[in-house]
C-alpha atoms as a PDB file:
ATOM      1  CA  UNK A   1    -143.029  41.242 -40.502  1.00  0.00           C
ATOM      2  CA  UNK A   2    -145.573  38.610 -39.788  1.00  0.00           C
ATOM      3  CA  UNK A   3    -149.106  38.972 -38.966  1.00  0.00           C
ATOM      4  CA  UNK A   4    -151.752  37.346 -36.412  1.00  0.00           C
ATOM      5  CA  UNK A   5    -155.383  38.089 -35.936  1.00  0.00           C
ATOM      6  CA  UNK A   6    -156.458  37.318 -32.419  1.00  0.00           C
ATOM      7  CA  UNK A   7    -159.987  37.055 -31.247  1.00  0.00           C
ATOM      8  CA  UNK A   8    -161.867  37.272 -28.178  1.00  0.00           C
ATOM      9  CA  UNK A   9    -164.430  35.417 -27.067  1.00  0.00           C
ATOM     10  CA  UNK A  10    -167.589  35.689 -25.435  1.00  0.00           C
ATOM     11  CA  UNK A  11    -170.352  33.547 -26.610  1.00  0.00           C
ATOM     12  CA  UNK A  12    -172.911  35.312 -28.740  1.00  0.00           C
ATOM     13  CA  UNK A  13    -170.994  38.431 -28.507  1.00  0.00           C
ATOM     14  CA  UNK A  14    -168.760  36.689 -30.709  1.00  0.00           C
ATOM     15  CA  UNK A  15    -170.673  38.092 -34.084  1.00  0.00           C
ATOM     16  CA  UNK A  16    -168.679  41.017 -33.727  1.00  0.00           C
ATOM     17  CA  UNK A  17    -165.586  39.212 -34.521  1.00  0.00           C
ATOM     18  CA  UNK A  18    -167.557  36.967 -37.078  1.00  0.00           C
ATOM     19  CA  UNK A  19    -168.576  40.800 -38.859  1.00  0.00           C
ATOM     20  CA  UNK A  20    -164.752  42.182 -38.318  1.00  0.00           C
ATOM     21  CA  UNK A  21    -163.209  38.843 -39.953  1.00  0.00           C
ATOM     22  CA  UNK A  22    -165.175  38.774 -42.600  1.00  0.00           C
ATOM     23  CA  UNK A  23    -164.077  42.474 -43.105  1.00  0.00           C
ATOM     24  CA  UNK A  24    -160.634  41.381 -43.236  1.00  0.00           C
ATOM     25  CA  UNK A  25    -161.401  38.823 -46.232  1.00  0.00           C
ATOM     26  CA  UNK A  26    -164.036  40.271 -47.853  1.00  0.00           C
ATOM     27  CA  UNK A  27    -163.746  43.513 -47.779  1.00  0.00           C
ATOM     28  CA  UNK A  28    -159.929  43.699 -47.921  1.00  0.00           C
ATOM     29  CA  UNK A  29    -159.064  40.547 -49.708  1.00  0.00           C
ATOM     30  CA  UNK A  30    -156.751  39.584 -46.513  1.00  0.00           C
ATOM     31  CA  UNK A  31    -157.430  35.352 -47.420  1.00  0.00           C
ATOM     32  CA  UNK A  32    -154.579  34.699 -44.739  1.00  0.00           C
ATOM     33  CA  UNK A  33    -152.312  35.532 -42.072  1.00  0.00           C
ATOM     34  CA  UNK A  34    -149.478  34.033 -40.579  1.00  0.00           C
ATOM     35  CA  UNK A  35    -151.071  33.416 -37.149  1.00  0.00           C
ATOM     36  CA  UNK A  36    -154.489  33.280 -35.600  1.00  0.00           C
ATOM     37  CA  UNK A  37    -155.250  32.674 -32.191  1.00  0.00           C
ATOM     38  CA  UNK A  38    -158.710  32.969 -30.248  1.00  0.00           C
ATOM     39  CA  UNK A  39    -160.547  31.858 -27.037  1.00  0.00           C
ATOM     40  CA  UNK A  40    -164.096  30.027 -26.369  1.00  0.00           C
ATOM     41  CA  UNK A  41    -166.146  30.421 -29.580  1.00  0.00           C
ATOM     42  CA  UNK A  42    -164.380  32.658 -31.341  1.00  0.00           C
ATOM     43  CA  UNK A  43    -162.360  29.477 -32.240  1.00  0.00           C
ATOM     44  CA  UNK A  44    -165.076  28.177 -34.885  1.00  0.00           C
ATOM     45  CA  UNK A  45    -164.843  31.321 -36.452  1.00  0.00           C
ATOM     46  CA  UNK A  46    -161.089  31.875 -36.928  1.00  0.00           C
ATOM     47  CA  UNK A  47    -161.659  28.155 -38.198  1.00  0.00           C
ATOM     48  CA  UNK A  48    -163.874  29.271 -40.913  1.00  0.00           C
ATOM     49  CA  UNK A  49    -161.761  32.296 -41.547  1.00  0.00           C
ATOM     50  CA  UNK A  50    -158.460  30.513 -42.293  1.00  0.00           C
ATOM     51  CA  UNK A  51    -160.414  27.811 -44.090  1.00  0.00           C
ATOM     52  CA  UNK A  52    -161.778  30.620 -46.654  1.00  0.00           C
ATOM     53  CA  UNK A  53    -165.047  30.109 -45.438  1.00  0.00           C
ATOM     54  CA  UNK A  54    -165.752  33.084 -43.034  1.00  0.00           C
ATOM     55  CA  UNK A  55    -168.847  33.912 -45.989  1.00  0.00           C
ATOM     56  CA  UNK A  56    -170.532  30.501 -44.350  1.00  0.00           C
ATOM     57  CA  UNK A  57    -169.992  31.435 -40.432  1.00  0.00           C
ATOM     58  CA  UNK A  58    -173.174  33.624 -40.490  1.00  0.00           C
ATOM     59  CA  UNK A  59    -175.423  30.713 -41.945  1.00  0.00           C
ATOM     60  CA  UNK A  60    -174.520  28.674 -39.433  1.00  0.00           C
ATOM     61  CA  UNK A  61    -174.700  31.272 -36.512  1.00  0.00           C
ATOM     62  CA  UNK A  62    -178.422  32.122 -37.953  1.00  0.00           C
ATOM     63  CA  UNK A  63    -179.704  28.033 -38.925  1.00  0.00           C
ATOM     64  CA  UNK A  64    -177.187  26.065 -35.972  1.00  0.00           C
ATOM     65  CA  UNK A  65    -176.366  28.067 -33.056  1.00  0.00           C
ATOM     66  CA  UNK A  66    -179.427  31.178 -32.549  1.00  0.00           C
ATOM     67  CA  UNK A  67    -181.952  28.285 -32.868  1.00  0.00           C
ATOM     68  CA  UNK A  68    -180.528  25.425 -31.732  1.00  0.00           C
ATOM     69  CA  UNK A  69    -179.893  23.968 -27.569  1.00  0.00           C
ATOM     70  CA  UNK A  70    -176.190  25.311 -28.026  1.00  0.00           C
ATOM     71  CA  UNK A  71    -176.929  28.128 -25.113  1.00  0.00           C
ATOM     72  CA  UNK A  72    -180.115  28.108 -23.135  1.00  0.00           C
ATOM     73  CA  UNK A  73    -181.778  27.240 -19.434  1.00  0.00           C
ATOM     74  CA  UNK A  74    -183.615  24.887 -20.737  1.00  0.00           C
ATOM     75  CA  UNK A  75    -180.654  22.340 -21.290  1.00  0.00           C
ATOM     76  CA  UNK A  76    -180.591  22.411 -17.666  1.00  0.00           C
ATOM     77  CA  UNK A  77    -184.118  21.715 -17.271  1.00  0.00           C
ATOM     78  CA  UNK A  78    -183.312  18.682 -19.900  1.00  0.00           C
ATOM     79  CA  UNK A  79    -179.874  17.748 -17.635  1.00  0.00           C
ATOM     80  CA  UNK A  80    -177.638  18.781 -20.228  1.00  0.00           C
ATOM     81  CA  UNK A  81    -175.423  21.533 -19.923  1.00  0.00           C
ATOM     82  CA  UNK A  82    -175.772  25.586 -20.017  1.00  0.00           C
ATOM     83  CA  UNK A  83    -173.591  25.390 -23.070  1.00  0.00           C
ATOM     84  CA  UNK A  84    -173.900  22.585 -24.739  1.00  0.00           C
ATOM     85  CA  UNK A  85    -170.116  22.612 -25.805  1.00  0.00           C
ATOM     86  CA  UNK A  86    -170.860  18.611 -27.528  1.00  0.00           C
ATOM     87  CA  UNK A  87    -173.726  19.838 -29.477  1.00  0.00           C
ATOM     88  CA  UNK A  88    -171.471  22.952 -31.100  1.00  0.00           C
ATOM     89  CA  UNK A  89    -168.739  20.574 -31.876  1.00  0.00           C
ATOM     90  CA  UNK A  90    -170.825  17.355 -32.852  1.00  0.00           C
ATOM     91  CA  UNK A  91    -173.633  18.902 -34.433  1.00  0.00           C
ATOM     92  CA  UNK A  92    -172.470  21.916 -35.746  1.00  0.00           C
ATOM     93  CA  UNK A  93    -168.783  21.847 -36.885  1.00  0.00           C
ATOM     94  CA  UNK A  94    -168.354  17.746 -37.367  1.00  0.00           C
ATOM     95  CA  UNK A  95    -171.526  17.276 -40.156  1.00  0.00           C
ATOM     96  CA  UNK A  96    -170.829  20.904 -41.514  1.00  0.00           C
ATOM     97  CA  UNK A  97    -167.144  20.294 -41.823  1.00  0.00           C
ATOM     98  CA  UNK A  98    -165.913  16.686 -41.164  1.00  0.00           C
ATOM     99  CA  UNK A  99    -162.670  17.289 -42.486  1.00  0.00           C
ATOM    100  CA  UNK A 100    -161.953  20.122 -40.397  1.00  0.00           C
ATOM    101  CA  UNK A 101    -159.077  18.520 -38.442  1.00  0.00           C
ATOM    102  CA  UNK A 102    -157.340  17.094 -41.119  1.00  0.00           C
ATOM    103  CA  UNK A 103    -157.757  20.500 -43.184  1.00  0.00           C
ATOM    104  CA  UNK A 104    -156.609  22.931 -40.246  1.00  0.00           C
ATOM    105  CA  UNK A 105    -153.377  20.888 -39.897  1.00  0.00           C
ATOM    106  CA  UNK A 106    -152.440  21.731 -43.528  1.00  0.00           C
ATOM    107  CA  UNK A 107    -152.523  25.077 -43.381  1.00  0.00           C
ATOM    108  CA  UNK A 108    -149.442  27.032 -43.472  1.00  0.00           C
ATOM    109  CA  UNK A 109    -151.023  29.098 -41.247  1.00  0.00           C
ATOM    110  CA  UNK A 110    -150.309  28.851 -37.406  1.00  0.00           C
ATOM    111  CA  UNK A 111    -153.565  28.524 -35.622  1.00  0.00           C
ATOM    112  CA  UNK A 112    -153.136  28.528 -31.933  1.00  0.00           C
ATOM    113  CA  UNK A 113    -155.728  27.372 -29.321  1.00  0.00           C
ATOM    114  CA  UNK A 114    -155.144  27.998 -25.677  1.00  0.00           C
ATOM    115  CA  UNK A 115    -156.737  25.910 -22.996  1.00  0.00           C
ATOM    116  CA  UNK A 116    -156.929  25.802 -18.571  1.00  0.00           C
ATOM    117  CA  UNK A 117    -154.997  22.702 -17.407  1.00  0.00           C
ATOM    118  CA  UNK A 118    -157.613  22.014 -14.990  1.00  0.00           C
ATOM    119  CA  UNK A 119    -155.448  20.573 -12.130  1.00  0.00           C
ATOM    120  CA  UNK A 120    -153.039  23.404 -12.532  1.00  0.00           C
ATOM    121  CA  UNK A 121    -154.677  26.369 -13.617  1.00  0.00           C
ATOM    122  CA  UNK A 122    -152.197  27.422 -16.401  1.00  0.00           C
ATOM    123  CA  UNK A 123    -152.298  27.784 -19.399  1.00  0.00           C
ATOM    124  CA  UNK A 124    -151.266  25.187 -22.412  1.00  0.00           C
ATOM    125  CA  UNK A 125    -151.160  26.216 -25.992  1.00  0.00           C
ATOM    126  CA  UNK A 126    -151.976  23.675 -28.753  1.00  0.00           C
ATOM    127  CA  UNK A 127    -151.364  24.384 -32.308  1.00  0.00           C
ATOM    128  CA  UNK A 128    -153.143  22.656 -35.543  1.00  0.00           C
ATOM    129  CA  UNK A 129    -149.484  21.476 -36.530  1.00  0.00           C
ATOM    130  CA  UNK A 130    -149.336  19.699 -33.232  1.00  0.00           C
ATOM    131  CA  UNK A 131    -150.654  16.312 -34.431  1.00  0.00           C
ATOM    132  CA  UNK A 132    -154.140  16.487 -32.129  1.00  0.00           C
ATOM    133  CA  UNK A 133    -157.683  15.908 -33.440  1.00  0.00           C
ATOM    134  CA  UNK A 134    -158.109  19.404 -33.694  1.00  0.00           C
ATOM    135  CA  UNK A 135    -162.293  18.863 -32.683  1.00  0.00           C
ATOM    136  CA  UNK A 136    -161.037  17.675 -29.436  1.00  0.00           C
ATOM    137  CA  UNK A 137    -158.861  20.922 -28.862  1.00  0.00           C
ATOM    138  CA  UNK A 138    -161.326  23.056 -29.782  1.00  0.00           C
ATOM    139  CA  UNK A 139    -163.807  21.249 -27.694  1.00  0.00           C
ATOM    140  CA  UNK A 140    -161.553  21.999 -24.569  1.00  0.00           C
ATOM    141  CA  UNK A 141    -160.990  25.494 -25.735  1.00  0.00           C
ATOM    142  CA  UNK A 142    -164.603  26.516 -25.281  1.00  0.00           C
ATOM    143  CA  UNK A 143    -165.125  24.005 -22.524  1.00  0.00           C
ATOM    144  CA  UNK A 144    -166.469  27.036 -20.004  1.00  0.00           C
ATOM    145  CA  UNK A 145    -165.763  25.742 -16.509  1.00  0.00           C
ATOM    146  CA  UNK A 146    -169.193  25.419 -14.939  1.00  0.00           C
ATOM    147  CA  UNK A 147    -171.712  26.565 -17.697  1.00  0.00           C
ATOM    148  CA  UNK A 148    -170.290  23.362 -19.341  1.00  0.00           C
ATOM    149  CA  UNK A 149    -169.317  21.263 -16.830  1.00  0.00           C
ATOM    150  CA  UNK A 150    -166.830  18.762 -17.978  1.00  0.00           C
ATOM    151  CA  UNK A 151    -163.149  18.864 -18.741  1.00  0.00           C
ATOM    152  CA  UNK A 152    -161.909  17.373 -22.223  1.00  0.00           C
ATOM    153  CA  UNK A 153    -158.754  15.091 -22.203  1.00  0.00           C
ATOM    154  CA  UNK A 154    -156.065  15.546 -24.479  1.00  0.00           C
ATOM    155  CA  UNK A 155    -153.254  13.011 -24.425  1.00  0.00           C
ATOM    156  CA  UNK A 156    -152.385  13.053 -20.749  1.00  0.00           C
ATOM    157  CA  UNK A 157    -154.199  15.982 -19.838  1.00  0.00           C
ATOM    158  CA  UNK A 158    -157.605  17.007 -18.960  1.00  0.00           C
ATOM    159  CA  UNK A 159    -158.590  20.670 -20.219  1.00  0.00           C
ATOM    160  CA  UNK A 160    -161.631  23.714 -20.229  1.00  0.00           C
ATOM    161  CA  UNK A 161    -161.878  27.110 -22.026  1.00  0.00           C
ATOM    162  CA  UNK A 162    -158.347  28.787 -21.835  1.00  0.00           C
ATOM    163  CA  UNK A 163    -160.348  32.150 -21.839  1.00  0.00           C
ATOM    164  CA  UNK A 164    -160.196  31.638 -17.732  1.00  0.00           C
ATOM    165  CA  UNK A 165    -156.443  32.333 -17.500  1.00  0.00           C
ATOM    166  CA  UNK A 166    -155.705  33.867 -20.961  1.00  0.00           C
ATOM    167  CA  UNK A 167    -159.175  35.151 -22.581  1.00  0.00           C
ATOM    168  CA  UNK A 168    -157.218  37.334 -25.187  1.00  0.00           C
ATOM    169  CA  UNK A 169    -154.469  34.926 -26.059  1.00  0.00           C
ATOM    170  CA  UNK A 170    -151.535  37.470 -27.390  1.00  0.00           C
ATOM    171  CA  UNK A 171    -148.590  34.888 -24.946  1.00  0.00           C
ATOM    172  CA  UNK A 172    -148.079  32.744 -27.973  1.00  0.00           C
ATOM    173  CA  UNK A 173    -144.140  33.192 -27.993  1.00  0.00           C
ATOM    174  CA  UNK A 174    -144.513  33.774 -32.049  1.00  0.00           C
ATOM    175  CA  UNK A 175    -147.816  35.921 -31.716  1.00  0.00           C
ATOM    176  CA  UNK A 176    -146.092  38.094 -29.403  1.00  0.00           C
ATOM    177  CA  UNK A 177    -143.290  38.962 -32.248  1.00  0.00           C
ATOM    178  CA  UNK A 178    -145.747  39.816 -34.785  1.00  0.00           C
ATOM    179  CA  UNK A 179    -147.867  42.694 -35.713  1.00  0.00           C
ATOM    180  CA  UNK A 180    -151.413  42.191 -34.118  1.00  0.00           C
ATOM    181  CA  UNK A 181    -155.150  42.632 -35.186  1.00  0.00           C
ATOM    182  CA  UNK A 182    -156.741  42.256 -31.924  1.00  0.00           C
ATOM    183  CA  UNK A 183    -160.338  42.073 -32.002  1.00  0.00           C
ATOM    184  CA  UNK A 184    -161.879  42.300 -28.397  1.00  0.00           C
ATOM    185  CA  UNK A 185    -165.826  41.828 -27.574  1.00  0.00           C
ATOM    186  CA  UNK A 186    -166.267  44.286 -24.719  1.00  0.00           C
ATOM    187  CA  UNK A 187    -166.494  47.663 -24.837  1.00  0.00           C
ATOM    188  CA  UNK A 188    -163.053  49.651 -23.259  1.00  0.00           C
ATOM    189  CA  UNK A 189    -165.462  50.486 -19.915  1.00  0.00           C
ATOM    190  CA  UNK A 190    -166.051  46.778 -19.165  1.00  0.00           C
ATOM    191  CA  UNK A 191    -164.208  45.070 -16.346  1.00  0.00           C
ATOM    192  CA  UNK A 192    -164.485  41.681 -15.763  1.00  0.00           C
ATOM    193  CA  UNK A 193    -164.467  40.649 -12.369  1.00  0.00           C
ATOM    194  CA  UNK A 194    -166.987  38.614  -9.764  1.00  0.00           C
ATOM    195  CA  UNK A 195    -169.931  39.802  -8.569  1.00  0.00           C
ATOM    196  CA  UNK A 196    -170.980  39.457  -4.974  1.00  0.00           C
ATOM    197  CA  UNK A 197    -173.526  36.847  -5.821  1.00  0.00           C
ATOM    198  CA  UNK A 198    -170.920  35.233  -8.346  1.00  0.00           C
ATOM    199  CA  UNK A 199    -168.275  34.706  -5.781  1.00  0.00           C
ATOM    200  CA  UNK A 200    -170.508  32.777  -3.445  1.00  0.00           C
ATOM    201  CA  UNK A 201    -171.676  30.553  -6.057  1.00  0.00           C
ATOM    202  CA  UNK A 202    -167.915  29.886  -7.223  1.00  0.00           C
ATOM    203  CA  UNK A 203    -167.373  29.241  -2.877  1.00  0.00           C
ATOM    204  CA  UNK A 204    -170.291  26.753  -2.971  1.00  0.00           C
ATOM    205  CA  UNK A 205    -169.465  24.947  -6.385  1.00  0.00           C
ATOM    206  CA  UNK A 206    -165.325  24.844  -4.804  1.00  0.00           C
ATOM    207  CA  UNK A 207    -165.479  20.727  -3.943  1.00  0.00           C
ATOM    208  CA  UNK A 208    -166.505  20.267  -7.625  1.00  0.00           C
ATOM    209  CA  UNK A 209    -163.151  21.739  -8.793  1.00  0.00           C
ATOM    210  CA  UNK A 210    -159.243  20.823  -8.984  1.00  0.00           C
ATOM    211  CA  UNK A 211    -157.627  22.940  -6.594  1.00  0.00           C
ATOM    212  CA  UNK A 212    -155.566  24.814  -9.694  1.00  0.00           C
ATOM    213  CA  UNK A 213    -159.170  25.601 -11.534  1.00  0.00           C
ATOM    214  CA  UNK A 214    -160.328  27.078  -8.525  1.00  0.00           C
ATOM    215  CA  UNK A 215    -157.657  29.490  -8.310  1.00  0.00           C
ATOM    216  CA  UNK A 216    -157.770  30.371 -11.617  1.00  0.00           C
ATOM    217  CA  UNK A 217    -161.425  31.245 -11.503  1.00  0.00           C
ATOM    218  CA  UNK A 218    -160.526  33.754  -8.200  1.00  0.00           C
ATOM    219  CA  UNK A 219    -157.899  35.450 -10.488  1.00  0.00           C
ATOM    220  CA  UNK A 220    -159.592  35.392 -13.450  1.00  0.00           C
ATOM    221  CA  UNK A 221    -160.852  39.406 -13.136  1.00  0.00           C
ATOM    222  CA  UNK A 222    -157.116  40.381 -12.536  1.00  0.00           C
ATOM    223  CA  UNK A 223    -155.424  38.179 -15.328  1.00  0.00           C
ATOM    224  CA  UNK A 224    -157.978  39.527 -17.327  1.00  0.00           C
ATOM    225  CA  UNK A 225    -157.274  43.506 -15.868  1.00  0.00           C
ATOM    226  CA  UNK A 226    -153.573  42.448 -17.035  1.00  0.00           C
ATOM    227  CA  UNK A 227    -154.677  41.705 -20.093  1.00  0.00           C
ATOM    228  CA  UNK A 228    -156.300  44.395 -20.839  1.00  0.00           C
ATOM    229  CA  UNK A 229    -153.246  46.799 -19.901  1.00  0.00           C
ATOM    230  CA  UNK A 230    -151.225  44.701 -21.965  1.00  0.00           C
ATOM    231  CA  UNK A 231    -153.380  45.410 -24.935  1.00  0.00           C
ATOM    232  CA  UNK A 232    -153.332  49.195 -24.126  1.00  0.00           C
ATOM    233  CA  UNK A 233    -149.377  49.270 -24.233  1.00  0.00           C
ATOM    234  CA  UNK A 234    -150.003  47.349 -27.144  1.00  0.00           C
ATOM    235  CA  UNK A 235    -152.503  49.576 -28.959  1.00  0.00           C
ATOM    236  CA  UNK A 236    -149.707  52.210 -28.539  1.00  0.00           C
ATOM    237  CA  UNK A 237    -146.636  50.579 -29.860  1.00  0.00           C
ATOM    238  CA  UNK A 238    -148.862  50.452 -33.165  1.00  0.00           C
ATOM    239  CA  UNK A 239    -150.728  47.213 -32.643  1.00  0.00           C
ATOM    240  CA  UNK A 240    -154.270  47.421 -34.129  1.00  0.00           C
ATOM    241  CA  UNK A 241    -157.263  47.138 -31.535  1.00  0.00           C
ATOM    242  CA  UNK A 242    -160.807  46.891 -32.660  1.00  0.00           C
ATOM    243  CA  UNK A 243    -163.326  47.073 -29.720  1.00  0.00           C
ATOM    244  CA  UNK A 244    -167.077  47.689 -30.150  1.00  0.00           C
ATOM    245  CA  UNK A 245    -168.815  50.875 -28.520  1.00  0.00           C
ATOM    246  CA  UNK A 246    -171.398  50.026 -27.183  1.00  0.00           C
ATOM    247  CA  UNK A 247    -171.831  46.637 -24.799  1.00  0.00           C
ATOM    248  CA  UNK A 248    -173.311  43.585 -26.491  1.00  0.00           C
ATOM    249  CA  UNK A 249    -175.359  40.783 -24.276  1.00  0.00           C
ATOM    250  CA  UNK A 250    -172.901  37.463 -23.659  1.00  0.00           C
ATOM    251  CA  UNK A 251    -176.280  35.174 -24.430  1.00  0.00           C
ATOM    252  CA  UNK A 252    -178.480  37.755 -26.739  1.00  0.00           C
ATOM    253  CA  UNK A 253    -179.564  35.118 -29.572  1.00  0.00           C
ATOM    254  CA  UNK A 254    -181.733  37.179 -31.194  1.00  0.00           C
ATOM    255  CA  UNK A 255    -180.925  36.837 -34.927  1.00  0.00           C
ATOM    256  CA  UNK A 256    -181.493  40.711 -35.392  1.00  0.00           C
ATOM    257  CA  UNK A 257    -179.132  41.090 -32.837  1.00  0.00           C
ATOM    258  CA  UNK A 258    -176.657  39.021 -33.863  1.00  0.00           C
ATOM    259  CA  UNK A 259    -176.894  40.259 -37.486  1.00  0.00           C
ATOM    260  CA  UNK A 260    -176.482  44.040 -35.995  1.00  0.00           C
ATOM    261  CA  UNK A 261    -173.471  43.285 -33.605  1.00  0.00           C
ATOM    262  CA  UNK A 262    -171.622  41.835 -36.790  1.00  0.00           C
ATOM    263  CA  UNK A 263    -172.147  44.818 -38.808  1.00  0.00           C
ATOM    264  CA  UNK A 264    -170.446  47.018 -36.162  1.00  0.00           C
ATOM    265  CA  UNK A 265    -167.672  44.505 -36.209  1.00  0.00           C
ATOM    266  CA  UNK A 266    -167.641  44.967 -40.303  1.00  0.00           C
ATOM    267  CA  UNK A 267    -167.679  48.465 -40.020  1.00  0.00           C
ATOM    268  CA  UNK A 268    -164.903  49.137 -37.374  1.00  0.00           C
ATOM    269  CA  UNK A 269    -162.365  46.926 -39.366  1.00  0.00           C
ATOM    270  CA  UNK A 270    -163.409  48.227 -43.379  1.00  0.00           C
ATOM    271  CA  UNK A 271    -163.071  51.940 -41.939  1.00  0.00           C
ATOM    272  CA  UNK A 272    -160.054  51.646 -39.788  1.00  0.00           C
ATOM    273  CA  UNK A 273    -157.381  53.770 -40.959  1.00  0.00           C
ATOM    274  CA  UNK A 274    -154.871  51.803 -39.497  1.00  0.00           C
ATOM    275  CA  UNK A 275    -156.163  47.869 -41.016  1.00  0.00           C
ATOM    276  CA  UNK A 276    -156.046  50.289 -44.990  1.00  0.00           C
ATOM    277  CA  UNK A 277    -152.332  51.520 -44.269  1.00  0.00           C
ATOM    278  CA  UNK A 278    -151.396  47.761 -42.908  1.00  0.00           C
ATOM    279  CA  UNK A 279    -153.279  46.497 -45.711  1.00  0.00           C
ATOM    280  CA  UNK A 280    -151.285  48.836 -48.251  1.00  0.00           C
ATOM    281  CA  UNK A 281    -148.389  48.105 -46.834  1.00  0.00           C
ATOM    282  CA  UNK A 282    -148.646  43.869 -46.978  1.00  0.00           C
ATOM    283  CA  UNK A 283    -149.695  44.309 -51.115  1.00  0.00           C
ATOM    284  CA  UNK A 284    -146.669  45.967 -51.454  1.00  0.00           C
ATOM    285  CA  UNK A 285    -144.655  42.817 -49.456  1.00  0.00           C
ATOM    286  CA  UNK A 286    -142.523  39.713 -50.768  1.00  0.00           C
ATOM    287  CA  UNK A 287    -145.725  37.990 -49.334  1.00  0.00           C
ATOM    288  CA  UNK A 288    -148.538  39.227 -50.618  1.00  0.00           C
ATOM    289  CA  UNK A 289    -149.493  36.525 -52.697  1.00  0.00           C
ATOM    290  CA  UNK A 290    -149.732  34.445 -49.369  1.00  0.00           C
ATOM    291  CA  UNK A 291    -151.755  37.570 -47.739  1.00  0.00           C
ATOM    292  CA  UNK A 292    -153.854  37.880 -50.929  1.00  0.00           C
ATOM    293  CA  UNK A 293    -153.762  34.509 -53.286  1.00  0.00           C
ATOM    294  CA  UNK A 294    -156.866  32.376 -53.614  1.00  0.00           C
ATOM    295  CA  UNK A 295    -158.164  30.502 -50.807  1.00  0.00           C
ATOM    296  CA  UNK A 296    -155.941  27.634 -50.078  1.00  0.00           C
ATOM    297  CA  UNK A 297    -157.439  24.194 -51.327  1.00  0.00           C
ATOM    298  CA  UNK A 298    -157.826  22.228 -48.372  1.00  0.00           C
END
């Protein structure tokens, strides 16, 4: 049996998977798992969690990313993006980590990063064992369309967030063989779909677009509908789900905020019945020293 942890995203609604990883390692001693895959932000933090460093995440949330231009209206005032997807990557990860890259592709551990192929609409998965500057992929993988405006290019390629056509990324032809922590960022009510108001702007912002983006943004409530489904069947089979209760704001920076969502996200996983029995069951396996050994040194 392998294992993968795979993590929504959702902006700031993100410290609920920052609080339910660092559950997994802290709480539960689970240093590493044989896949991890993740869409838009929730990509730093797997990062950090595979790196051993999950501990650090919320420093940098609370000193980086709640205080900083990362998110705001007034980098559009400034003509800089909503999301400032150069400043999370430049500013934040690069002079906090600049070894990242070379330290991700070392790792035994698979760490998969989905992005949209912007002329196409589809999905393309890059790994850290794919020989890519891993900055660059996870630039593209939280690359919203729109909010940040650009594509990234990767080899041949151009690329944005591959949350648009697979925002809980569980298609990873290995990930889909494994036994799943899936840690989701919207309540089981939500529904994402477009608003009226939404679906004129996306009309109106059409000529700025490759003609695969653009469908990909109409289907984006269904794939993600799908998705959802998917999990469900999932959840049944025996596949662990951990969803908070209670909806969280996308762009809610407050640091009390962000400090109370990842508590919930703590809580779920260190009380889950079904995380203690998995977690029983992998110290008892031929690889528990690779679940539960020291961080790597990296």
């Amino acid at each position: 049996m392998k294992i993968s942890v795979i993590a929504e995203g959702g902006a700031f609604r993100t410290a609920y998977v920052m609080g339910a990883l660092n559950a997994l390692y802290s709480h539960f001693g689970l240093k590493r798992v044989d896949y991890v895959a993740g869409s838009s932000i929730s990509l730093g933090l797997l990062s950090y969690y595979i790196l051993g460093r999950i501990h650090e995440a919320f420093a940098i949330v609370e000193n980086y990313l709640s205080k900083s231009p990362a998110i705001g209206i007034s980098n559009v005032i400034k003509r800089r993006p909503f999301v400032d997807v150069d400043y999370v990557i430049d500013k934040v990860l690069k002079i906090n980590e600049p070894s990242l890259s070379d330290k991700l592709s070392n790792l035994e551990t698979v760490f998969v990063i989905p992005v949209t192929d912007v002329k196409t609409g589809i999905v393309r998965y890059f790994t850290n064992h794919d020989g890519y500057d891993l900055f660059e992929v996870m630039r593209a993988g939280i690359a919203m369309p729109l909010a940040y405006n650009k594509a990234v290019k990767i080899g041949g390629g151009a690329y944005v967030d591959g949350g648009l056509v697979d925002p809980v990324p569980i298609g990873f032809p290995a990930v889909k063989q494994s036994k799943k922590i899936i840690i989701l960022t919207k309540t089981e009510k939500e529904v994402k779909g477009w608003n009226p108001i939404e679906r004129t702007l996306l009309k109106l912002l059409k000529w700025k677009m490759e003609p695969g983006l653009y469908k990909a943004f109409q289907n984006a409530g269904k794939v993600y509908r799908e998705r959802m489904s998917e999990i469900k069947r999932l959840e049944e089979e025996g596949n662990i789900v951990i969803r908070p209760k209670k909806k969280m704001s996308r762009f809610g920076r407050n640091i009390r905020t962000i400090k109370k969502n990842a508590m919930h996200g703590y809580s779920a996983v260190a009380s889950n019945e079904q995380v203690i029995e998995l977690i029983g069951d992998l110290k008892k396996s031929l690889k528990r020293n690779f679940y539960f050994g020291q961080p790597l040194k990296t």
